[in-house]
Structure formats: C-alpha cells, structure tokens
Protein backbone atom coordinates (compact mmCIF):
# COMPACT_ATOMS: atom_id res chain seq x y z
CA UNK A 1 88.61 17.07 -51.82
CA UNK A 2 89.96 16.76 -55.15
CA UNK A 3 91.06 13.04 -55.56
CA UNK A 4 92.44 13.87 -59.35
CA UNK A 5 95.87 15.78 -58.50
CA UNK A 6 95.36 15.80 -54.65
CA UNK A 7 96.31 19.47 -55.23
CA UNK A 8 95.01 20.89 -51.88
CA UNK A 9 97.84 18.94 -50.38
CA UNK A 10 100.64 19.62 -52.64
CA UNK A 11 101.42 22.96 -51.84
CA UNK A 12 104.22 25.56 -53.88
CA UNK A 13 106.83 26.74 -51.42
CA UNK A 14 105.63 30.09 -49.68
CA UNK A 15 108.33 33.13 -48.43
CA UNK A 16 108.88 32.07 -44.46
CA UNK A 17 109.60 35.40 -42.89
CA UNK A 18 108.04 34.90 -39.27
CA UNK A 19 107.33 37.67 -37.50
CA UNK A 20 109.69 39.53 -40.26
CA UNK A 21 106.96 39.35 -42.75
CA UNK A 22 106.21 42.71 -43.43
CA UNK A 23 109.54 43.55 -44.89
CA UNK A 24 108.55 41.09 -47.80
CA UNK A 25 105.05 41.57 -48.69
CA UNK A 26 103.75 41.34 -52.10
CA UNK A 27 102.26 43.54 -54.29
CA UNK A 28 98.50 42.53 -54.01
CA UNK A 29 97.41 41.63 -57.55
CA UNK A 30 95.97 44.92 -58.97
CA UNK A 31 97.25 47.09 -56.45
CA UNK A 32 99.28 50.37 -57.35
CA UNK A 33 102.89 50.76 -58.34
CA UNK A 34 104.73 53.93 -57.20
CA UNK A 35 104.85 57.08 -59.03
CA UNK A 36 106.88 57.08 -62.38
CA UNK A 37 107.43 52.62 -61.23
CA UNK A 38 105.06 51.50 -63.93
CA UNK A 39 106.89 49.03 -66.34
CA UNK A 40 107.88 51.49 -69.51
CA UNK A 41 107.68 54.81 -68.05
CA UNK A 42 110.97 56.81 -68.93
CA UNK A 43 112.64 58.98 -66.89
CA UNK A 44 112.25 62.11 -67.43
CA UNK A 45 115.36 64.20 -68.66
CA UNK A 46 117.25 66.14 -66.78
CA UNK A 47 117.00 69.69 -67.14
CA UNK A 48 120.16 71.84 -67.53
CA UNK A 49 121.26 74.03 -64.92
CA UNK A 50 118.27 73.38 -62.62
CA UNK A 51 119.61 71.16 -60.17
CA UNK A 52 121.18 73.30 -58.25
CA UNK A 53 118.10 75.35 -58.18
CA UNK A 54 116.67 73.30 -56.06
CA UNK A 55 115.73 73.57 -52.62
CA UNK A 56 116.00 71.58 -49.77
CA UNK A 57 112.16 71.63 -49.22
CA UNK A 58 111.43 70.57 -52.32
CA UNK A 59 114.08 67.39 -52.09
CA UNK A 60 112.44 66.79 -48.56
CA UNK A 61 108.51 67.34 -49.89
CA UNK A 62 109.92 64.68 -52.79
CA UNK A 63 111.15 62.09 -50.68
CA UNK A 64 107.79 61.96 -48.26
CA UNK A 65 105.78 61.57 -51.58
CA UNK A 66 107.83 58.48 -52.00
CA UNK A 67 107.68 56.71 -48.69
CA UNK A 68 103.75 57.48 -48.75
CA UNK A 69 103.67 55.85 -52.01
CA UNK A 70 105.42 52.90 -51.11
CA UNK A 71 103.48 52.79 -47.85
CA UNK A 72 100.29 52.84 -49.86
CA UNK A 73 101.66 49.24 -51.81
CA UNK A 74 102.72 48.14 -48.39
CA UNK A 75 99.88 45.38 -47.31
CA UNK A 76 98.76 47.30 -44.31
CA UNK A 77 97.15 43.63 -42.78
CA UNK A 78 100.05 42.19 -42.75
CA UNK A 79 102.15 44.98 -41.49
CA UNK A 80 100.40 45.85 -38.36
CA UNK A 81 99.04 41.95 -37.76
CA UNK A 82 102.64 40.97 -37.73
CA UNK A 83 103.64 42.87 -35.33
CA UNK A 84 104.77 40.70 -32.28
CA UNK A 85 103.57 43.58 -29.74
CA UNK A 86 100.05 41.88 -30.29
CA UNK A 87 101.02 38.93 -28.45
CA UNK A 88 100.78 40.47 -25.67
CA UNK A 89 97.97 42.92 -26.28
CA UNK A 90 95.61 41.04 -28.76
CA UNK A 91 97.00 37.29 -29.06
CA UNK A 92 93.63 36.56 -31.10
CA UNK A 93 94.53 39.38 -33.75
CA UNK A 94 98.10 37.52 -33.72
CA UNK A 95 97.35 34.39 -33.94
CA UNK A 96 95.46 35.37 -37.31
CA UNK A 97 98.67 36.48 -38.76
CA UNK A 98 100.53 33.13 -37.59
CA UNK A 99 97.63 31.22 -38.76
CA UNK A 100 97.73 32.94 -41.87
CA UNK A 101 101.57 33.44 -42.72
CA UNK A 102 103.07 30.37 -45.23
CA UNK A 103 99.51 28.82 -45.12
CA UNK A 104 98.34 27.71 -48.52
CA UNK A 105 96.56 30.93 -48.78
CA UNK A 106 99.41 32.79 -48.19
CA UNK A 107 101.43 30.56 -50.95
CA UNK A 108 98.63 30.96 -53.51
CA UNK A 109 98.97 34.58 -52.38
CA UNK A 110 95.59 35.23 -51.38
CA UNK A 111 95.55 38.01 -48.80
CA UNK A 112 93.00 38.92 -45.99
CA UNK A 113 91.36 41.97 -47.90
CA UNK A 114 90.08 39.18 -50.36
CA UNK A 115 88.05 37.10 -48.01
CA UNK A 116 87.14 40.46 -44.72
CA UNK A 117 87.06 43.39 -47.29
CA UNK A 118 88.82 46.41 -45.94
CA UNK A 119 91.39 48.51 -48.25
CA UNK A 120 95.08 46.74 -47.19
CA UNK A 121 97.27 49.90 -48.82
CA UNK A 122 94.99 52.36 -46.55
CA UNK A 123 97.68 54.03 -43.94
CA UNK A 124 95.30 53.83 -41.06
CA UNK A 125 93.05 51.36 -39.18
CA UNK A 126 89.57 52.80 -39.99
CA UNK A 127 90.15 53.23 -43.57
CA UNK A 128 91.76 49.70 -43.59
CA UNK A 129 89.02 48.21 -41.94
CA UNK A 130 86.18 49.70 -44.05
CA UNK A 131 82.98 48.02 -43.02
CA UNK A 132 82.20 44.45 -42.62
CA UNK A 133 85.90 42.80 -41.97
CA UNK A 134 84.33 40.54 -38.91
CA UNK A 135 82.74 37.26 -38.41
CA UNK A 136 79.96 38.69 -36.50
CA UNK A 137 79.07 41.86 -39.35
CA UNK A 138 76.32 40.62 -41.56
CA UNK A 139 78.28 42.45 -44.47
CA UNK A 140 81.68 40.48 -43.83
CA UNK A 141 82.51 38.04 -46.36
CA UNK A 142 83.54 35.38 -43.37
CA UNK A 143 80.18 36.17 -41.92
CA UNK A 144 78.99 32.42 -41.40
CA UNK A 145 75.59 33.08 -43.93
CA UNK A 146 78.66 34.49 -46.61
CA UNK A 147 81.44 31.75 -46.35
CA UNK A 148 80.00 29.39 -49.02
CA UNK A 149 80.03 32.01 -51.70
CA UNK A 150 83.27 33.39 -50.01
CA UNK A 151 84.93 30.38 -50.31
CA UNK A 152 83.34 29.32 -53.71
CA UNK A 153 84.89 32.49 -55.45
CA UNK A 154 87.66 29.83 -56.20
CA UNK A 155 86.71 26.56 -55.10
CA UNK A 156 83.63 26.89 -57.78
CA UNK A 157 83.16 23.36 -58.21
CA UNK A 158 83.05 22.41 -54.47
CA UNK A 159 80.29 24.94 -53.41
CA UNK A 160 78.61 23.18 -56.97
CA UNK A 161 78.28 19.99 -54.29
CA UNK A 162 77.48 21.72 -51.28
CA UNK A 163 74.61 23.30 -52.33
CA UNK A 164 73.01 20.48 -53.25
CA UNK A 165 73.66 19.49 -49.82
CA UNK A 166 71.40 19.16 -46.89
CA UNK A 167 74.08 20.93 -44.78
CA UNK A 168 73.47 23.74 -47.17
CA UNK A 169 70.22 24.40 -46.43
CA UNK A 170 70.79 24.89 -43.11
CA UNK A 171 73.49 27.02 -43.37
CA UNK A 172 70.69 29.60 -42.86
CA UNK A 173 68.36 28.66 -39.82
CA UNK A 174 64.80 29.68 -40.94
CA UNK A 175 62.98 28.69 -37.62
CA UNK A 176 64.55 29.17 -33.54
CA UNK A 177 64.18 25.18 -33.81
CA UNK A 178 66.10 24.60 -36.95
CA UNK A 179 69.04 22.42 -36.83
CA UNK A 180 72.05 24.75 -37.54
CA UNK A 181 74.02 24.08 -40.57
CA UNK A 182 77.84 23.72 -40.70
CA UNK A 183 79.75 25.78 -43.42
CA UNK A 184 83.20 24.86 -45.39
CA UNK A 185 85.18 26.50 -42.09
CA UNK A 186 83.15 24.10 -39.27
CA UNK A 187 84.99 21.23 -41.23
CA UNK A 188 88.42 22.38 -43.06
CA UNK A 189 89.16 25.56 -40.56
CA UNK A 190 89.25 29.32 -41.85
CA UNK A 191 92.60 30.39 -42.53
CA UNK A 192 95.15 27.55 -42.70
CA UNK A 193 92.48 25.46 -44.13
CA UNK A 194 93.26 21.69 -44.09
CA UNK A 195 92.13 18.71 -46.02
CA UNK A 196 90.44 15.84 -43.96
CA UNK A 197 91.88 12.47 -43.86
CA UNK A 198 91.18 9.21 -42.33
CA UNK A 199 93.23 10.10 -39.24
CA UNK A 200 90.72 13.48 -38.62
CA UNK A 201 87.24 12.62 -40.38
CA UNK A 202 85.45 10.73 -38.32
CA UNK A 203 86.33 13.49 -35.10
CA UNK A 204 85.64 16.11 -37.13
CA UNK A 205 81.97 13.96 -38.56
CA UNK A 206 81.25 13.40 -34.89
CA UNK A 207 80.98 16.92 -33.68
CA UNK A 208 77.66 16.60 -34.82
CA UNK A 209 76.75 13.06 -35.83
CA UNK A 210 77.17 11.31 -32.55
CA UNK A 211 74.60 9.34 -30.32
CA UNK A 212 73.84 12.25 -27.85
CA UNK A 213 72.35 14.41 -31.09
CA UNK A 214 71.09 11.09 -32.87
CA UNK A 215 71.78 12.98 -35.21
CA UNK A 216 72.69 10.45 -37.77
CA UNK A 217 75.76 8.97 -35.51
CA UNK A 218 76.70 6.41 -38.06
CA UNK A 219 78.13 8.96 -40.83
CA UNK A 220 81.52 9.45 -38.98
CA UNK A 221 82.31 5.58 -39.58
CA UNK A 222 80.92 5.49 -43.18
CA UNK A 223 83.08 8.57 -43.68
CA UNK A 224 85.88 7.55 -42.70
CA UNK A 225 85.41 4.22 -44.87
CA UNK A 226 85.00 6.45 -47.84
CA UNK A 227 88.03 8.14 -47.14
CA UNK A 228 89.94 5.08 -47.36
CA UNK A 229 88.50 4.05 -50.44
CA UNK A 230 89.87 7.45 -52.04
CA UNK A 231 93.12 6.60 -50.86
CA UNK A 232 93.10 4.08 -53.38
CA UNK A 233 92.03 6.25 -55.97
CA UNK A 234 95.41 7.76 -54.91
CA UNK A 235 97.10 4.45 -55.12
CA UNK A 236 96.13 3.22 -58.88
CA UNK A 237 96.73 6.56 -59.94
CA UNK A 238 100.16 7.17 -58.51
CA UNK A 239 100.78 3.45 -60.16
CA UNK A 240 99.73 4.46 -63.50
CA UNK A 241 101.48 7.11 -63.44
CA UNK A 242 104.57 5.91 -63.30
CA UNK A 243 104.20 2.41 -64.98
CA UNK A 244 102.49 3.12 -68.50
CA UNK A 245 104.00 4.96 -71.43
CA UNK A 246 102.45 9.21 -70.68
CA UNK A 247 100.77 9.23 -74.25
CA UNK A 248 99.16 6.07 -72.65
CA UNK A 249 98.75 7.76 -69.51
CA UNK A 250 97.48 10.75 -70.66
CA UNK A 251 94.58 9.40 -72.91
CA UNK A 252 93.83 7.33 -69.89
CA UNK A 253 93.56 10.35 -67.58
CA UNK A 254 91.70 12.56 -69.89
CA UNK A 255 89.37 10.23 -70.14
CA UNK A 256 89.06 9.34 -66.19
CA UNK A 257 89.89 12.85 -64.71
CA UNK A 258 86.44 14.40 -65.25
CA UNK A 259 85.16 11.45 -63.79
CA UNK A 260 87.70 12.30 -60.55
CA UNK A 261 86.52 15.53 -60.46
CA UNK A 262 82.97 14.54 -60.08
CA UNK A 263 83.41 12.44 -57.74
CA UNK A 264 84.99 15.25 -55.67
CA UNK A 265 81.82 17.59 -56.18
CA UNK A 266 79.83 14.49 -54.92
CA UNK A 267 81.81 14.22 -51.82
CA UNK A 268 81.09 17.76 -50.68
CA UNK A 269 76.56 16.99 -51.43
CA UNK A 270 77.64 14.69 -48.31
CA UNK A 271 75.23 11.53 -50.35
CA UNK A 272 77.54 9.03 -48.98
CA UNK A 273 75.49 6.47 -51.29
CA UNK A 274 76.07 8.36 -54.53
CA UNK A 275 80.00 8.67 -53.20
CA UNK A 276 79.97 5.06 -52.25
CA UNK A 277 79.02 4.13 -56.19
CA UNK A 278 80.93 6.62 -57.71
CA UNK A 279 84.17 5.40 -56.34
CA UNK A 280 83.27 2.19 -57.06
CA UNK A 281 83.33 2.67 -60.29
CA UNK A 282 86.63 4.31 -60.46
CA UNK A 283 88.15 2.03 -58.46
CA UNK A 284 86.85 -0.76 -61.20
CA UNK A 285 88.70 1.45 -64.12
CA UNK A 286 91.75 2.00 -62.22
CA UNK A 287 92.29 -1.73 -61.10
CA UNK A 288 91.43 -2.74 -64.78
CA UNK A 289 93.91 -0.39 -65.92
CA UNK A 290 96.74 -1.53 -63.24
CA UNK A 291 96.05 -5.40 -64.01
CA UNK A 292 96.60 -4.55 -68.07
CA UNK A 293 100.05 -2.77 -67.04
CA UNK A 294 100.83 -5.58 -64.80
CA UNK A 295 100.16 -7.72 -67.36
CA UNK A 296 102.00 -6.68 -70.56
CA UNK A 297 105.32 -6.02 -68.09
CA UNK A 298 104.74 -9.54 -66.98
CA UNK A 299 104.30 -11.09 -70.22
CA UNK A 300 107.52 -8.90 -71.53
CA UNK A 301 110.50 -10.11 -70.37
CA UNK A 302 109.35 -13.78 -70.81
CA UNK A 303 108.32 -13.23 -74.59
CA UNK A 304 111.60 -11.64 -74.98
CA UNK A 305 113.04 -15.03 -73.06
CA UNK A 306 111.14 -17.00 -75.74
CA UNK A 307 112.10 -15.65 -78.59
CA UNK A 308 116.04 -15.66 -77.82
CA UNK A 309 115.37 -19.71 -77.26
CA UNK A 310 113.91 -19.68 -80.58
CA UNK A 311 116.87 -17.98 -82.27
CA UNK A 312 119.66 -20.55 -80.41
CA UNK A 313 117.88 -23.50 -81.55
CA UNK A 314 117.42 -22.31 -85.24
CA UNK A 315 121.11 -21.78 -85.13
C-alpha cells in the first residue's frame, strides 16, 4: 500500500473496447514495427517504367508479407482471449481477458506475456504459449513459488517488506506439516489486482487468522485498525495539500515522503507493532503540521482586523 500518493488507486484512463479489444491493441513495448514502418526509413523511389512490369503474383506475394507482418505486432493474447466464442467453450480462459481488459495492468499497459511468458506476436497457440504460461508449471512466472519476484519486477519496494516477512518464508513449504504461506495474489488477486481497505481487510486477514486455525485470530481486527489509521495519513495529507503555500508543501513532503514510503514497505513485513509506531509518528508530524496551518489562517484575518483599527484611530 503506498500511503504517499495512494497511487495504486488513482488509476490513468485505459482504452474500453469490450469484447472489441483486439482491433486496438498496442504495440508491446519492444516489439517489432512492420517492414519499411520504422520511424525515418524513406521510401524507396520509384523506378521508371517498372510498374507496369509487374505481376499480379508479385502484388499478391507483397500484400501477404504485409498482413503477416502486422499479424506478427498484433498481441496474439489478447486477440484470441477476446474472443467471445470462449464463453461458451472455455469461460475460465475468458474470464482472464475480462479480468484483465481496462484493469490497472492493462492501463499501465502491462500485458500477459510479461507476467506467463509465451511470445504474444507468435501466429499460433504452441509458439504463443512457449513453456511455462500456467499456474501449475514450475517454470511459469505466476507459479505460486515465482509470484513474489514476479510481482516485485515493479513493485521493488513492496517485495523489500515481504521478504522480511514471516509469510515469506512460507511461501515455500519445506516440511508436509509446514504451514503454507500466502503470496501477493492470496491477498490483492492476480490480474485486476486491488488495494485492501477497511471495508475488505479484516475478510480477507481472516481466511487464515480466525479461531478455527488459532492461527493468530486477532490480526484481522488489529488490521483493520491500522487501516484506519492510514486513512488519516490520507486525511492530513490531502489537507496540506491544499491549505499551505506548494514551496511550503513541497519542503514539507520531501522531507515526510520517504518516511511514507517506509511505512508502506513496513506494512507488507506484516509487524503490525513496527506499523503501529511508524504511523504514529507520522500521524504526530502531520497533525503538527495541520495545527501550524490552522493556526497562521486563524491568526490572519484577525491581525489584518487589528491593524485596520489601528489605522482609524490614528486618523
């Protein structure tokens, strides 16, 4: 959870094409542009005479080199996983796509190649697929031993936290009898990934901290008092925001946000105590802070009140 911009939640408006999609899939970064498409090339000039030398063959041979180009840019995932005939015959496969399509994944434009493998510009399913693209392949990158470091090739700081967690350690069960370990998916979901708030923490906490495991069963409350707590954080900071000068702001913030950001990497070693004094002490800044705004716009308009007495009875 990042409590500084609370930018898991504020998301950048995606392209909503439903079960349209594939007609406007992106580029994946890196991929290949279409012969003679790169950004520069000239066209080449045409030669004299020739045209009409030309055969239809050669037109027709030209034109399938171009829609097997522009197939092979196509993001084949998309493109087949899309299509609505998989209600029907695979509904799992589809829901993937639905799951998937407009999520903030799809907004920050990160595709399903990036987090299964596979090759999305291959033309056919085995090529697509490669090796490794499910849950249950040891080599899959959303194999459950793989999703920290999946996810943590761009939430860096957050898997920082987890692995100093307990839940960490058991990610990987070492014994039959080992407790099993939740990864980032048992809590925030795989694909359209979501943010726990107070409303969801404490059901989502209780899956395994409950009395039936004794498994800890008072985290879920505690949890969801933490939760609150960052709410605030949320509160002072929207305040500050938009009540002090933004040089004033800004020095304030630079000063703070590493402290924020911290305090989000604590979150996810699950230590509620360490959480429970690190907001704390944010929460003691930010109210400090809020109090000296209130203040000095407080004190303003009467000093200003003051001083105009002052000039009428000098007059």
């Amino acid at each position: 959870m990042d409590v500084s911009d609370a930018r898991h939640s504020e998301h950048r408006i995606g392209c909503a094409g439903g079960t349209a999609r594939c007609e406007c899939v992106r580029r994946p970064p890196g991929g290949p542009r279409a012969p003679g498409s790169a950004r520069g090339a000239r066209r080449p000039r045409r030669a004299r005479g020739g045209v009409a030398a030309l055969s239809l063959a050669a037109v027709l041979i030209g034109l399938g080199s171009f829609e097997d180009a522009r197939a092979a840019e196509e993001d084949s995932c998309a493109a087949c996983h899309s299509d609505p005939e998989f209600l029907v015959t695979n509904k799992k496969l589809y829901d993937y796509y639905q799951q998937w399509d407009g999520s903030v994944h799809d907004q920050e434009e990160v595709t399903c190649d990036e987090c299964h493998g596979g090759n999305p510009r291959a033309k056919d399913k085995k090529t697509a697929h490669g090796r490794g693209v499910g849950a249950s392949d040891p080599d899959s990158g959303v194999h459950y031993k793989s999703i920290p470091d999946t996810c943590g090739a761009c939430h860096e700081d957050i898997l920082e936290g987890f692995q100093e967690s307990e839940h960490f350690s058991h990610v990987e069960k070492h014994k039959k009898a080992d407790k099993q370990g939740p990864t980032c998916v048992t809590c925030h979901g795989g694909i359209n990934v979501g943010v726990l708030n107070v409303n969801t923490v404490e059901e989502v906490c209780a899956r395994c901290h409950n009395q039936k495991s004794d498994n800890h069963p008072e985290v879920p409350e505690e949890a969801r008092r933490l939760l609150n707590r960052f709410l605030s954080i949320h509160r002072f900071y929207r305040y500050i925001t938009t009540n002090a000068e933004s040089d004033e702001a800004s020095a304030f913030f630079k000063d703070l946000d590493p402290r924020l950001r911290d305090l989000s990497v604590t979150w996810h070693t699950f230590d509620l105590d360490a959480v429970e004094e690190g907001t704390v002490g944010v929460l003691k800044t930010l109210k400090a802070k809020r109090e000296e705004i209130r203040t000095r716009r407080h004190k303003g308009p009467a000093q200003t009140q003051l001083r105009g007495s002052e000039t009428e009875s000098g007059r």
